[in-house]
Protein backbone atom coordinates (compact mmCIF):
# COMPACT_ATOMS: atom_id res chain seq x y z
CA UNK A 1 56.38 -29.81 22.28
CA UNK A 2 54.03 -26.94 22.28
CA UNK A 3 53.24 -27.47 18.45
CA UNK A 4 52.43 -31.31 19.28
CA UNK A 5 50.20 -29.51 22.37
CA UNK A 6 48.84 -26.78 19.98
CA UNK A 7 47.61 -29.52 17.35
CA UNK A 8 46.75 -32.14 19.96
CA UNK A 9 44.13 -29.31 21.48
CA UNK A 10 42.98 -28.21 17.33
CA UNK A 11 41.90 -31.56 17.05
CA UNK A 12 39.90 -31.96 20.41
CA UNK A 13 38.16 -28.83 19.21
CA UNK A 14 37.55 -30.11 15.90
CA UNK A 15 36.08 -33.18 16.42
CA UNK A 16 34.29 -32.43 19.23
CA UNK A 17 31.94 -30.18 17.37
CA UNK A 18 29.56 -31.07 15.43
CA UNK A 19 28.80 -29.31 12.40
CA UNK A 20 25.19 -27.06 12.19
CA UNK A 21 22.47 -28.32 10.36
CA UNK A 22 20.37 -26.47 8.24
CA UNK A 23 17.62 -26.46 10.29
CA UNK A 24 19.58 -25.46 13.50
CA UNK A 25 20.69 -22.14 11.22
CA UNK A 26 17.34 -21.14 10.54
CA UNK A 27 15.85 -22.18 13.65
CA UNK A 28 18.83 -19.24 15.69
CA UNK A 29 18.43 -16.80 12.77
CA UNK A 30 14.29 -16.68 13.18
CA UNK A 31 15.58 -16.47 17.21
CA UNK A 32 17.88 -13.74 16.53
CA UNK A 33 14.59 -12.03 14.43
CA UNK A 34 12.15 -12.67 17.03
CA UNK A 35 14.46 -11.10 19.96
CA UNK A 36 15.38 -8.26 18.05
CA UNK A 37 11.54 -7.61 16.89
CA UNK A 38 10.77 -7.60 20.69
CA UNK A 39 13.37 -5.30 21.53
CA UNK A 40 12.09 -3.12 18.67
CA UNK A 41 8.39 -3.13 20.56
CA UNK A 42 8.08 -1.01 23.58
CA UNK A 43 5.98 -3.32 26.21
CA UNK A 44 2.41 -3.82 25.85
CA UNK A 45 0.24 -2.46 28.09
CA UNK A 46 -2.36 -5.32 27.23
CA UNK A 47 -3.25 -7.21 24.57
CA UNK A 48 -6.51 -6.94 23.11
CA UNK A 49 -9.39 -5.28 23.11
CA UNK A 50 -10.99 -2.16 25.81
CA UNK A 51 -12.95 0.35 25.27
CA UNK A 52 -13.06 4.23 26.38
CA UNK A 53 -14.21 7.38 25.86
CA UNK A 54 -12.07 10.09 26.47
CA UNK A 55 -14.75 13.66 25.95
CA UNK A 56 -17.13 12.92 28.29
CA UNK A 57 -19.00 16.48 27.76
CA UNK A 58 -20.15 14.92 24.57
CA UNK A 59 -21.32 11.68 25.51
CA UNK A 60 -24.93 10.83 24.79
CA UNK A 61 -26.92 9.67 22.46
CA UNK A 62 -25.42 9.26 19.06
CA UNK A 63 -21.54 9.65 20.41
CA UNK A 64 -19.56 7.23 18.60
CA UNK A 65 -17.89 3.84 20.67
CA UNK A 66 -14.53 3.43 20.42
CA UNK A 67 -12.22 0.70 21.22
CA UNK A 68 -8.54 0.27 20.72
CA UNK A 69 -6.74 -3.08 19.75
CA UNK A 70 -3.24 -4.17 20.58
CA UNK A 71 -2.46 -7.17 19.05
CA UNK A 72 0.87 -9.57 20.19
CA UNK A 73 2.85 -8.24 17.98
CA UNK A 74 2.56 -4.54 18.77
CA UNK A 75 0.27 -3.40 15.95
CA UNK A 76 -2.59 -1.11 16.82
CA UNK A 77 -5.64 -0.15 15.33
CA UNK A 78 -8.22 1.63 16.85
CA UNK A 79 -12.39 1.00 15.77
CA UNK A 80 -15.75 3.27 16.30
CA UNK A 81 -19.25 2.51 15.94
CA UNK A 82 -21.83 5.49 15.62
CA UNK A 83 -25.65 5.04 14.77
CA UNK A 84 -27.29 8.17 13.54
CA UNK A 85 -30.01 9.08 15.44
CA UNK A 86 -32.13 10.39 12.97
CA UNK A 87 -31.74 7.40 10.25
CA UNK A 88 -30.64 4.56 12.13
CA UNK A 89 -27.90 4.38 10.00
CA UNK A 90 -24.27 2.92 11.38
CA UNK A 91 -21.07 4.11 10.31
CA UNK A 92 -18.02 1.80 11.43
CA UNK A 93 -14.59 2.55 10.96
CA UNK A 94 -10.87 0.36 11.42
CA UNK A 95 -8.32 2.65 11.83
CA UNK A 96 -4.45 0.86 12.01
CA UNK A 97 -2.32 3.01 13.60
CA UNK A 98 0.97 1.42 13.56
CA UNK A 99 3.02 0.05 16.05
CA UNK A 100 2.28 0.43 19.41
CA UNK A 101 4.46 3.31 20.78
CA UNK A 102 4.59 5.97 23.44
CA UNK A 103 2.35 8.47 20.97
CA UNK A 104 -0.50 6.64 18.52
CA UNK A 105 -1.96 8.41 15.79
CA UNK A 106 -5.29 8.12 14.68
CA UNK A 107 -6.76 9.47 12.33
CA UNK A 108 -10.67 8.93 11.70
CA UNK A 109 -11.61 9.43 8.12
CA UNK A 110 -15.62 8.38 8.43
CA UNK A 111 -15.77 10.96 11.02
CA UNK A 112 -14.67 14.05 9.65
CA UNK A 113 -11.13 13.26 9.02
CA UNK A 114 -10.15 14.04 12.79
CA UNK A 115 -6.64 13.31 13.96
CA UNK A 116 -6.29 12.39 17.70
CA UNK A 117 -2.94 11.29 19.20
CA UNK A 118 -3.17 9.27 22.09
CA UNK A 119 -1.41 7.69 25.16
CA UNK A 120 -2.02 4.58 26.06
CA UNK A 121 -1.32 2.83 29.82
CA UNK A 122 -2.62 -0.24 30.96
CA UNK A 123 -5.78 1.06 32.07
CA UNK A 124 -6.21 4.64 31.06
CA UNK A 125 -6.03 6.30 27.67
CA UNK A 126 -4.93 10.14 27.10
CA UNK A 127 -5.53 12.49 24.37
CA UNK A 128 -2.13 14.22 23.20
CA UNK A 129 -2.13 17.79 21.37
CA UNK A 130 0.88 18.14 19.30
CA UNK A 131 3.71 18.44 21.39
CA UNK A 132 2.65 15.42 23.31
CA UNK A 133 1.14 17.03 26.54
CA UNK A 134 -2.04 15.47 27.98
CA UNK A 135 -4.63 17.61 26.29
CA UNK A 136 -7.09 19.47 28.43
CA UNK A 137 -10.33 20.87 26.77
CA UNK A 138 -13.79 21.71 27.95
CA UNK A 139 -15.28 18.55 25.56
CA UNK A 140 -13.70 16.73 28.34
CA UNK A 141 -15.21 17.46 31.35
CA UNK A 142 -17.39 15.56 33.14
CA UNK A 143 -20.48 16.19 34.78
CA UNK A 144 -19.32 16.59 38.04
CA UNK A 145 -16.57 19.55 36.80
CA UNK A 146 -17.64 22.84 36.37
CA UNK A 147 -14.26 24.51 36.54
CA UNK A 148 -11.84 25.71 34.03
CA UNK A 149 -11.33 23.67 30.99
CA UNK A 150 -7.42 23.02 31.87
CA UNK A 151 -8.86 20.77 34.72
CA UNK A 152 -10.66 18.75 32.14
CA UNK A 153 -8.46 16.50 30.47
CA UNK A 154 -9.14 14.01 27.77
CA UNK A 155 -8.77 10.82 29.54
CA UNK A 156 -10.69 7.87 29.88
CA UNK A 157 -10.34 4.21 31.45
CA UNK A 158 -9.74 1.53 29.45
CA UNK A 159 -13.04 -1.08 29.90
CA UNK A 160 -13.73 -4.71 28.57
């Protein structure tokens, strides 16, 4: 009796599925692929484009733009613009910088070859120094701060 029960219930199973097409493979694997890709992507703090400036004792005339991109799928590059005063001449540069992740690296190769970690939040951007604290420097301070340059830290909002 239980082996009539045993094949009776084999049989239900069998029939009632119905076998996988093609299609329905790929379409779950490139599911599988785009949930684990997601999971591999911290969250975004926006996509697209803002701009900032994070040393505002520099600022002025001739101080380079910058902007930083995040793109849907996580990959960040970061762009300046600078026009020489003296000239008129512009120097652009792209910069990809991988990934989005908790620490970006940039490194600007137009402009002297500087490297410049950075932070980025939904609407404010940091300048690391190499063991990932916010970085604090007398470049950064604004007008309005004549103190110390540990209360200056490179930050800057993040504007359309």
């Amino acid at each position: 009796m239980k082996t009539i029960l045993f094949l009776v219930m084999s049989s239900a199973l069998l029939f009632s599925c119905k076998p996988s097409t093609g299609q329905e493979k790929k379409a779950a694997a490139q599911k599988r692929s785009a949930k684990a890709t997601e999971q591999l992507i911290p969250q975004l703090p926006f996509v697209g484009e803002r701009q900032f400036e994070t040393r505002h004792a520099v600022s002025g005339t001739g101080t380079p733009h910058k902007s930083v991109v995040i793109r849907k799928n996580g990959d960040v590059y970061f762009y300046f613009e600078q026009q020489n005063q003296a000239d008129g001449t512009i120097t652009k540069g792209q910069y990809y910088a991988g990934k989005f992740g908790p620490r970006m690296k940039c490194v600007f190769k137009e402009w002297d070859n500087e490297v410049v970690y950075y932070e980025i939040t939904r609407d404010i951007i940091y300048e690391l120094d190499e063991h990932n604290h916010h970085r604090h420097h007398e470049e950064c301070c604004r007008l309005s701060n004549e103190g110390p340059e540990d209360q200056c830290p490179c930050a800057g909002e993040l504007y359309q």
